[in-house]
PDB file of N, CA and C in Angstrom:
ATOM      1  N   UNK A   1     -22.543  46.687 -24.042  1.00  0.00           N
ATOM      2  CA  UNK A   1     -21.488  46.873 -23.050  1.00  0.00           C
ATOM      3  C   UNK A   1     -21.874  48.051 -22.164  1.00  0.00           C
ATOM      4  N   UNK A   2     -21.948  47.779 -20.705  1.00  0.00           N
ATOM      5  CA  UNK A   2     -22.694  49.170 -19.989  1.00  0.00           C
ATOM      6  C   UNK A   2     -20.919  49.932 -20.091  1.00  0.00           C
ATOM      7  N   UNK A   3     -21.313  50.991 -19.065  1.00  0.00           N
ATOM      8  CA  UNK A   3     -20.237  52.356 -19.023  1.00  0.00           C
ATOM      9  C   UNK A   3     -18.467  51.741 -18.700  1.00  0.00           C
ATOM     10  N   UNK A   4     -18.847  51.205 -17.770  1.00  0.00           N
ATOM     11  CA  UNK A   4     -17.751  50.814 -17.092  1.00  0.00           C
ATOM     12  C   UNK A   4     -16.921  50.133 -17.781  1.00  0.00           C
ATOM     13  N   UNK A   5     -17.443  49.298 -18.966  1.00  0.00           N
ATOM     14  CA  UNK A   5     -16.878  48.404 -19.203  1.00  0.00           C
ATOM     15  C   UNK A   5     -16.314  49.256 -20.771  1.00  0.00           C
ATOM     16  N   UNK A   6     -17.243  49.829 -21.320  1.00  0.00           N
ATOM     17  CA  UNK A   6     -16.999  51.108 -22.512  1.00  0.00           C
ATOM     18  C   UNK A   6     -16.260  52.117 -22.231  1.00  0.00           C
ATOM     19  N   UNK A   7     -15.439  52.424 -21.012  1.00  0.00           N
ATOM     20  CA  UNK A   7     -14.381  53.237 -20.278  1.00  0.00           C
ATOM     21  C   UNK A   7     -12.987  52.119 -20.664  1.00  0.00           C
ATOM     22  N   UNK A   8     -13.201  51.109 -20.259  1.00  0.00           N
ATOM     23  CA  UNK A   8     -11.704  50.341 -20.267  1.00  0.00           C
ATOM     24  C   UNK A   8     -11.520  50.052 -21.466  1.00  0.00           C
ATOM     25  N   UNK A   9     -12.357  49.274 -22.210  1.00  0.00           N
ATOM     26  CA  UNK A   9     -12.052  48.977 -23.755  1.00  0.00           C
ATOM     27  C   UNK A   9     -11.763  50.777 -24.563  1.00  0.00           C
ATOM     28  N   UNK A  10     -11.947  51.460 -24.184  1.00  0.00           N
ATOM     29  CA  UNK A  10     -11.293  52.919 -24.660  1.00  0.00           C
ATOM     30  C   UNK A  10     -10.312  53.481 -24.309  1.00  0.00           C
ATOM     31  N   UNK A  11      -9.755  53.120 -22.659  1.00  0.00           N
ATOM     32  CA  UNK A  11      -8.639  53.209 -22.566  1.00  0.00           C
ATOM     33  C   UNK A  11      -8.139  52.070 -22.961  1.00  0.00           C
ATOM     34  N   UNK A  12      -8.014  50.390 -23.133  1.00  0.00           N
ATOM     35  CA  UNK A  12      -7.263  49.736 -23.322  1.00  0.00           C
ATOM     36  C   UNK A  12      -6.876  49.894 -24.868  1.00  0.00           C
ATOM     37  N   UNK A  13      -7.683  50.489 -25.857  1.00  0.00           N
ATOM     38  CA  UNK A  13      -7.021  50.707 -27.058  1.00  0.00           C
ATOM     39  C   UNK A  13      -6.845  51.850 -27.087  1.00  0.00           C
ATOM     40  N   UNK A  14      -6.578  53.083 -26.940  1.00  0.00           N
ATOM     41  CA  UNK A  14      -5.879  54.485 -26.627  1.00  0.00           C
ATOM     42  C   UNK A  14      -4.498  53.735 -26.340  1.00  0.00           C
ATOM     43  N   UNK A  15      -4.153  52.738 -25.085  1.00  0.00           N
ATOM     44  CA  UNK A  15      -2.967  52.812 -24.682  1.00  0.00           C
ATOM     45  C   UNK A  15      -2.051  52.063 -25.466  1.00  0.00           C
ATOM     46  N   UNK A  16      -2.669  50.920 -26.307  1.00  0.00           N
ATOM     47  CA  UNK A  16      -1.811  50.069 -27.283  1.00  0.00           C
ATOM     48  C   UNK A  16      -2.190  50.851 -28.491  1.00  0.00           C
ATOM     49  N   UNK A  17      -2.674  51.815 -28.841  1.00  0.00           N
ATOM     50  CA  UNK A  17      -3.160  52.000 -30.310  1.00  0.00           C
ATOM     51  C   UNK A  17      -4.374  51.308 -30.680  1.00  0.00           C
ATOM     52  N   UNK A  18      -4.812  50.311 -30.758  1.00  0.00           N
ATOM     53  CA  UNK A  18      -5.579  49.466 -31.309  1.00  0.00           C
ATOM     54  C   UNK A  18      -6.732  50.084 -31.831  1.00  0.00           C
ATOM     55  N   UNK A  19      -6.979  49.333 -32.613  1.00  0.00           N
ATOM     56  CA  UNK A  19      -8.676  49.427 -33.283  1.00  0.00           C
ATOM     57  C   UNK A  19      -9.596  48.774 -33.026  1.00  0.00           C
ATOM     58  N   UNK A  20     -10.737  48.725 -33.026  1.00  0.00           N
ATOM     59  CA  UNK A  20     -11.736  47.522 -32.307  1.00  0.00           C
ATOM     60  C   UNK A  20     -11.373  46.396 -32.935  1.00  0.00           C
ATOM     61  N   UNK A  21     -11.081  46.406 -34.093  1.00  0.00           N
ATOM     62  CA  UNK A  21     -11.277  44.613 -34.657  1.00  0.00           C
ATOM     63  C   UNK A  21      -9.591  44.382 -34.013  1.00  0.00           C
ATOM     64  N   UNK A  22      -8.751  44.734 -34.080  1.00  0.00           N
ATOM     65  CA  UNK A  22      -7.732  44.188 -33.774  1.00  0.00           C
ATOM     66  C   UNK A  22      -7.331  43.781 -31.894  1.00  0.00           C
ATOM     67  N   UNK A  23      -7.932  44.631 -31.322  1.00  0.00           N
ATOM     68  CA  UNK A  23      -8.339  44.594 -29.819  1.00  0.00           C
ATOM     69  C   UNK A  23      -9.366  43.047 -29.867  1.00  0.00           C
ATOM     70  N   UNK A  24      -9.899  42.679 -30.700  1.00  0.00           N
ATOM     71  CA  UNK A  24     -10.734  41.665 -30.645  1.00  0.00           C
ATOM     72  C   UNK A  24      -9.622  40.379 -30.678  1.00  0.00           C
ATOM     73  N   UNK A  25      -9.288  40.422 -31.982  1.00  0.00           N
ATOM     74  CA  UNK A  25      -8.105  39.584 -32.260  1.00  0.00           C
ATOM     75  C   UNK A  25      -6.559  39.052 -30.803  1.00  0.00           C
ATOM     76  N   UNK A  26      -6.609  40.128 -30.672  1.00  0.00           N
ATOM     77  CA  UNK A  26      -5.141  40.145 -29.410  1.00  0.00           C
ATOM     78  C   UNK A  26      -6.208  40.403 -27.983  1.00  0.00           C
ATOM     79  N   UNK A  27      -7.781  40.266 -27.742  1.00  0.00           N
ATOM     80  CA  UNK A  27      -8.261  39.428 -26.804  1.00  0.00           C
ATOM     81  C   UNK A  27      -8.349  37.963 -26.889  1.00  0.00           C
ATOM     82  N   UNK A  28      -8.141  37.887 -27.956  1.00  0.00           N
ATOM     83  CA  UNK A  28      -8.679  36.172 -28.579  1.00  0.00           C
ATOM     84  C   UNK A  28      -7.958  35.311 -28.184  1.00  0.00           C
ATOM     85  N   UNK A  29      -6.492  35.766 -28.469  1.00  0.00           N
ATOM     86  CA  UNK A  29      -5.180  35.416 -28.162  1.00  0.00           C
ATOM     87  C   UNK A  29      -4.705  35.077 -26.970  1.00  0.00           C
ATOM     88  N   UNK A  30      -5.415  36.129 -26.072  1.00  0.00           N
ATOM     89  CA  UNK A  30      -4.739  36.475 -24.581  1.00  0.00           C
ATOM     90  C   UNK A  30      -5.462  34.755 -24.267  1.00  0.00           C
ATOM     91  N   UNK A  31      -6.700  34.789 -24.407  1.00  0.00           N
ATOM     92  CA  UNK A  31      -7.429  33.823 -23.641  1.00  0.00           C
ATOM     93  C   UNK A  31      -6.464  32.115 -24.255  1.00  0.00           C
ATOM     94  N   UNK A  32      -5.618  32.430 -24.621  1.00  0.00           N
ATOM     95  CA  UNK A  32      -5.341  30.876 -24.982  1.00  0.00           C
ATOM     96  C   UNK A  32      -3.520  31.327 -24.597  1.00  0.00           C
ATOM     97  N   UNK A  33      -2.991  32.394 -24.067  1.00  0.00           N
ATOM     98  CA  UNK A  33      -1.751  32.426 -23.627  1.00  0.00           C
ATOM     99  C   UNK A  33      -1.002  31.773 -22.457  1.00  0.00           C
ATOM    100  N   UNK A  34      -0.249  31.152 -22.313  1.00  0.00           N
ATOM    101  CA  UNK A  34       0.599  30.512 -21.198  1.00  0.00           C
ATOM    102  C   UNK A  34       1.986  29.988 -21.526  1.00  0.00           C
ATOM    103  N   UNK A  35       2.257  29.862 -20.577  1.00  0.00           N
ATOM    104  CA  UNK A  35       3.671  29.270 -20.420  1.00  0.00           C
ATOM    105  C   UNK A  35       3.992  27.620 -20.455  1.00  0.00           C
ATOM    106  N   UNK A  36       4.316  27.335 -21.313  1.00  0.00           N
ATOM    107  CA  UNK A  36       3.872  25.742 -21.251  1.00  0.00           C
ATOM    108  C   UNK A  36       5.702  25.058 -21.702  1.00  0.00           C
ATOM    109  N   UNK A  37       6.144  24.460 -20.594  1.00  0.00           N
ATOM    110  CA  UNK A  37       7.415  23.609 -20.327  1.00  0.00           C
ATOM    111  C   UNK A  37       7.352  22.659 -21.709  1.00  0.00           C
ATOM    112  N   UNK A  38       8.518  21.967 -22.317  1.00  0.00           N
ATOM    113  CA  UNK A  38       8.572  21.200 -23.345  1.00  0.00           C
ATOM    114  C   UNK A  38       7.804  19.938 -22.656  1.00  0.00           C
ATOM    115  N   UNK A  39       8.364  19.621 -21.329  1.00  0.00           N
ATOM    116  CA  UNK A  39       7.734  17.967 -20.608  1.00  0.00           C
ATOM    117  C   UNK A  39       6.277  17.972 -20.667  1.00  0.00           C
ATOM    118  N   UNK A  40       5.852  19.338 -20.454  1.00  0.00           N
ATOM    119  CA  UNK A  40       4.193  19.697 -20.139  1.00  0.00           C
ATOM    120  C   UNK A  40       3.539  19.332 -21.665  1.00  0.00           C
ATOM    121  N   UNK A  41       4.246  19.919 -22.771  1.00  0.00           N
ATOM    122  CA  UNK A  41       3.928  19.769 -23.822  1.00  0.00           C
ATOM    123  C   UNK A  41       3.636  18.328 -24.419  1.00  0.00           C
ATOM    124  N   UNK A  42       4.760  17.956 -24.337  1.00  0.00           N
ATOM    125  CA  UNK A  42       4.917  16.495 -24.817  1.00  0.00           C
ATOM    126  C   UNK A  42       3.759  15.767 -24.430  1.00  0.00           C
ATOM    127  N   UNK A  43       3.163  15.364 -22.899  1.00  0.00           N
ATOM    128  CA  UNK A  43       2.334  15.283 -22.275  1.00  0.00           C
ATOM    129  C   UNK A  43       1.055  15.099 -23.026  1.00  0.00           C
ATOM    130  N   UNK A  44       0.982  16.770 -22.966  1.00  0.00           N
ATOM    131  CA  UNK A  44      -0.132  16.841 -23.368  1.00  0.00           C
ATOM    132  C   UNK A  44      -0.207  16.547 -24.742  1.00  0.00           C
ATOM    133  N   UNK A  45       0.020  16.596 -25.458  1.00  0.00           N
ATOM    134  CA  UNK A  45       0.266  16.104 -26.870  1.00  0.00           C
ATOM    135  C   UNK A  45      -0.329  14.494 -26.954  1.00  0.00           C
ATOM    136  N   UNK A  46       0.161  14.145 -26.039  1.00  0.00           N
ATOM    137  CA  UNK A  46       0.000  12.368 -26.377  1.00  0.00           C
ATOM    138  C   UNK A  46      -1.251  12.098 -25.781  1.00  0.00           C
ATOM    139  N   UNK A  47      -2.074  13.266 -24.447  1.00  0.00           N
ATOM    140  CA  UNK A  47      -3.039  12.696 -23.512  1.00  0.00           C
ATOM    141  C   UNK A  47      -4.155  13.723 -23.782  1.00  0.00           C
ATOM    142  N   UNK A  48      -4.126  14.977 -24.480  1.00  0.00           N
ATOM    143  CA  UNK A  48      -5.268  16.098 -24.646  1.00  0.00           C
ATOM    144  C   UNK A  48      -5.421  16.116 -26.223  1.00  0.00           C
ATOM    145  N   UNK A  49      -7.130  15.750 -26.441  1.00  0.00           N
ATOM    146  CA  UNK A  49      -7.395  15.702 -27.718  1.00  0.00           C
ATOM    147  C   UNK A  49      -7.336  17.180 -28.303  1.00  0.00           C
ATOM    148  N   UNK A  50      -7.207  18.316 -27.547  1.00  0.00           N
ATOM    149  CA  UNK A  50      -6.843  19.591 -28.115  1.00  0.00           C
ATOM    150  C   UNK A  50      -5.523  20.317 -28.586  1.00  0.00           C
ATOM    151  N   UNK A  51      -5.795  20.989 -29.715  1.00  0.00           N
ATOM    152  CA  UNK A  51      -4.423  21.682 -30.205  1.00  0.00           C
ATOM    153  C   UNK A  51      -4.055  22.291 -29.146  1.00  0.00           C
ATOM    154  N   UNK A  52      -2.972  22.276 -29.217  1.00  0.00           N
ATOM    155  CA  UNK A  52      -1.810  23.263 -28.082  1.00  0.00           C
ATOM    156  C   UNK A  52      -2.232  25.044 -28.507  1.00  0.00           C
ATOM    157  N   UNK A  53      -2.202  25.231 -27.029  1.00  0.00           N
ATOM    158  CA  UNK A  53      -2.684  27.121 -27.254  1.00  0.00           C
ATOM    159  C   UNK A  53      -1.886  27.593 -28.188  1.00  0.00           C
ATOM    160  N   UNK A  54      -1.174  27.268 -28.585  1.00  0.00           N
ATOM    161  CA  UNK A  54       0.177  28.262 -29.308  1.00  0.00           C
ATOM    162  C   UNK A  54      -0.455  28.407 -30.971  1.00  0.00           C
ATOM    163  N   UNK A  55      -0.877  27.151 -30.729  1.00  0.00           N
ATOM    164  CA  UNK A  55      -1.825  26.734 -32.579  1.00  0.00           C
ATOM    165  C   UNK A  55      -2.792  26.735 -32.784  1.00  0.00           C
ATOM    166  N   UNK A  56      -3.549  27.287 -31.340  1.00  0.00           N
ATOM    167  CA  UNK A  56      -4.993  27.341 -31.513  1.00  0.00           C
ATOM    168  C   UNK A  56      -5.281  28.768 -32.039  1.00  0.00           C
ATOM    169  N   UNK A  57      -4.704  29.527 -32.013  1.00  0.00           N
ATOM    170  CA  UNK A  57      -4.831  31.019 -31.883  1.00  0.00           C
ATOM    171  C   UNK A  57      -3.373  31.597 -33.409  1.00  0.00           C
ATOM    172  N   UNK A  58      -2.676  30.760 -33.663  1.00  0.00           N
ATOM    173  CA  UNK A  58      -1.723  30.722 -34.950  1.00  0.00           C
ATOM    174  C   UNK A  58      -2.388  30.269 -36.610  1.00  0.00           C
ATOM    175  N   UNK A  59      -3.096  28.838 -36.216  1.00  0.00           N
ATOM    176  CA  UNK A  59      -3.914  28.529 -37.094  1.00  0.00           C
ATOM    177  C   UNK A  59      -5.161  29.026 -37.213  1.00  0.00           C
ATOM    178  N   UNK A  60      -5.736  29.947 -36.396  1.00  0.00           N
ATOM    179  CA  UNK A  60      -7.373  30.360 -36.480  1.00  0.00           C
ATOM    180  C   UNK A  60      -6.433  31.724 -36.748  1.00  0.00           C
ATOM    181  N   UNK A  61      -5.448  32.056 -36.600  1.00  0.00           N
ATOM    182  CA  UNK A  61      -5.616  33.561 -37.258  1.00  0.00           C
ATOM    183  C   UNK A  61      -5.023  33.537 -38.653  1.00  0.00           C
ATOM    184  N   UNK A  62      -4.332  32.549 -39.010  1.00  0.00           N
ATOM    185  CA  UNK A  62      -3.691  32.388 -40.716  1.00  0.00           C
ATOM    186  C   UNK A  62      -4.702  32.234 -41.538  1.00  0.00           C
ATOM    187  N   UNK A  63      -5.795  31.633 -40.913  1.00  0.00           N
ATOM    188  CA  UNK A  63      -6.743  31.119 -41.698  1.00  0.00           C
ATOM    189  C   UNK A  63      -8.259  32.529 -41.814  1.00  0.00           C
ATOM    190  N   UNK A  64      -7.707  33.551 -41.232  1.00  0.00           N
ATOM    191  CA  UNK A  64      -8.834  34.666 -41.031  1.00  0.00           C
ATOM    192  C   UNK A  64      -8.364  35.867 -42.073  1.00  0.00           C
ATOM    193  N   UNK A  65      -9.109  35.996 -43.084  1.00  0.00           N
ATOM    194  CA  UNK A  65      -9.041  37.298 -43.807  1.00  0.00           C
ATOM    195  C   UNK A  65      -9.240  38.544 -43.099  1.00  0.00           C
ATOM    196  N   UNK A  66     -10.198  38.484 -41.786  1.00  0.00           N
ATOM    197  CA  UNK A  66     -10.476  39.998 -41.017  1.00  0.00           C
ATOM    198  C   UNK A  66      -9.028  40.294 -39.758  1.00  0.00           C
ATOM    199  N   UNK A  67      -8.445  38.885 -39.567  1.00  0.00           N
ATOM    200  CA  UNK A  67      -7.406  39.301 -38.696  1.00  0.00           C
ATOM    201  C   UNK A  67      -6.200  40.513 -40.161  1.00  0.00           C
ATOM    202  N   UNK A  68      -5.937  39.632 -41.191  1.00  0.00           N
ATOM    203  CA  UNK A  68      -5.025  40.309 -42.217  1.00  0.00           C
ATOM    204  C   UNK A  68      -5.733  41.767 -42.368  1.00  0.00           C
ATOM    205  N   UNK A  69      -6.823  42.064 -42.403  1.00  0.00           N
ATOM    206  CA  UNK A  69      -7.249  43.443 -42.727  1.00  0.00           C
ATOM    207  C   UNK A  69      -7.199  43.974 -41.545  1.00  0.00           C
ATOM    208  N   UNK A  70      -7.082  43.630 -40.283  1.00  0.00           N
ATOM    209  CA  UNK A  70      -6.785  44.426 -39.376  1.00  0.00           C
ATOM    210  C   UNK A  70      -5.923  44.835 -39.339  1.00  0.00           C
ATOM    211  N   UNK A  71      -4.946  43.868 -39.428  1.00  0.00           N
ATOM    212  CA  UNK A  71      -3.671  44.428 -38.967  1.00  0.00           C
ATOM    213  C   UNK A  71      -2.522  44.866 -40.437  1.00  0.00           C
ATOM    214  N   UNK A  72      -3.345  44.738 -41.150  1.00  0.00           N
ATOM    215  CA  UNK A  72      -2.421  45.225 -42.813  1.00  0.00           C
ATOM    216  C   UNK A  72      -1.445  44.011 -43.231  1.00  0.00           C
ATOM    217  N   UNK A  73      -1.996  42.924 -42.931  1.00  0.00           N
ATOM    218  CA  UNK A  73      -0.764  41.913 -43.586  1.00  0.00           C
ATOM    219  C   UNK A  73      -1.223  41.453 -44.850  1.00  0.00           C
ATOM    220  N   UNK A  74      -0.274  40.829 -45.425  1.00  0.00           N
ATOM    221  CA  UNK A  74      -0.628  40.372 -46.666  1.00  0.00           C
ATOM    222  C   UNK A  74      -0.925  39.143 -46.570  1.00  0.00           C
ATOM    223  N   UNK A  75      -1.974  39.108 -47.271  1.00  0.00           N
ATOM    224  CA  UNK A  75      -2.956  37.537 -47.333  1.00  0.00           C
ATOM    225  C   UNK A  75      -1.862  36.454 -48.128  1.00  0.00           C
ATOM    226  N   UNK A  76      -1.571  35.521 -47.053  1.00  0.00           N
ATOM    227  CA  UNK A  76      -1.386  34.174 -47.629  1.00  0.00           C
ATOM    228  C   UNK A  76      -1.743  33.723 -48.662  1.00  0.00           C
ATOM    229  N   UNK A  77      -1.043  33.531 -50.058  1.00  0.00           N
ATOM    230  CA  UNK A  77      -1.755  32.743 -51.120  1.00  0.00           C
ATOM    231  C   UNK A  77      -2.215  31.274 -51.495  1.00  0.00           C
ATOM    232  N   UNK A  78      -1.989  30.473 -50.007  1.00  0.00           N
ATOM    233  CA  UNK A  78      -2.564  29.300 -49.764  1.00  0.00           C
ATOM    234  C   UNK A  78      -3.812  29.234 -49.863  1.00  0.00           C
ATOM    235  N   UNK A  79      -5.004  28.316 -50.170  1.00  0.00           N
ATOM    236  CA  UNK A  79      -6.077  28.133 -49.878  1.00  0.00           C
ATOM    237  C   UNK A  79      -6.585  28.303 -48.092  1.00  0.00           C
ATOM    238  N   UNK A  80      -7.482  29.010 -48.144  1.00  0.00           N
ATOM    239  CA  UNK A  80      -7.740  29.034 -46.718  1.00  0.00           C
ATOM    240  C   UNK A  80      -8.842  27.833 -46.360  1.00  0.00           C
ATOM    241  N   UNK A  81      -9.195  27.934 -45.229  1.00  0.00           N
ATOM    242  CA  UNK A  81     -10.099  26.818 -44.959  1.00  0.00           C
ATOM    243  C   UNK A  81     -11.353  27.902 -44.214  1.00  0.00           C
ATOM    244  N   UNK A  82     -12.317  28.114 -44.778  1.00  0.00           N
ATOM    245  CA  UNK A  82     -13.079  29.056 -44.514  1.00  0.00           C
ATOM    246  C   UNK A  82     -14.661  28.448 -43.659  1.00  0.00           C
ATOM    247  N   UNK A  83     -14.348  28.194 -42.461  1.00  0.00           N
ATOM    248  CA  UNK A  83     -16.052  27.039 -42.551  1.00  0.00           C
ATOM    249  C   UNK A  83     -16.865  27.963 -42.374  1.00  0.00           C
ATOM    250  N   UNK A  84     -16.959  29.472 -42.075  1.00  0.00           N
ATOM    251  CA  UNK A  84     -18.019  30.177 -42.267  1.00  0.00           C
ATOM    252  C   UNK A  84     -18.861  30.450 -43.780  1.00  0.00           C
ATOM    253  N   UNK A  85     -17.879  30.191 -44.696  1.00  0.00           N
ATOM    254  CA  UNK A  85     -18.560  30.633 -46.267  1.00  0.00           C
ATOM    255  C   UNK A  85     -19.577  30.263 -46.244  1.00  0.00           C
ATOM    256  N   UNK A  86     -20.829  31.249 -46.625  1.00  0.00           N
ATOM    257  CA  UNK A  86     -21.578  31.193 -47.233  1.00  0.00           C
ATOM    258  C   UNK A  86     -21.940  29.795 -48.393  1.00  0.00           C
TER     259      UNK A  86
END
């Protein structure tokens, strides 16, 4: 990351608090945020082979042990679905 860009990611977590991994997490997020009407939904539901933003970014973070250690939650005792394992 050159200067410029190592200036904002230091102020952008100074100003929310954040930590790098969690600044990662609530960038992750941003990129799948919008405003989406119930009609829009429905829609898309029946015509886009993709999960709706709301679950793309709900289910990839339930399913992440490094989002829970970021942010101090307590791990789900469901089976996770892990496709990185080793």
């Amino acid at each position: 990351v050159g200067g410029r860009e190592r200036d904002d990611v230091a102020t952008v977590r100074a100003a929310y608090n954040l930590t790098r991994e969690q600044l990662f997490f609530v960038a992750f997020a941003q990129t799948h945020c919008a405003v989406t009407f119930k009609a829009d939904l429905d829609y898309r539901l029946r015509t886009d082979p993709h999960t709706p933003d709301e679950l793309r970014v709900q289910g990839a973070m339930a399913q992440t042990a490094a989002f829970d250690a970021a942010f101090g939650c307590t791990p789900d005792p469901r089976p996770r679905c892990d496709v990185w394992a080793g």
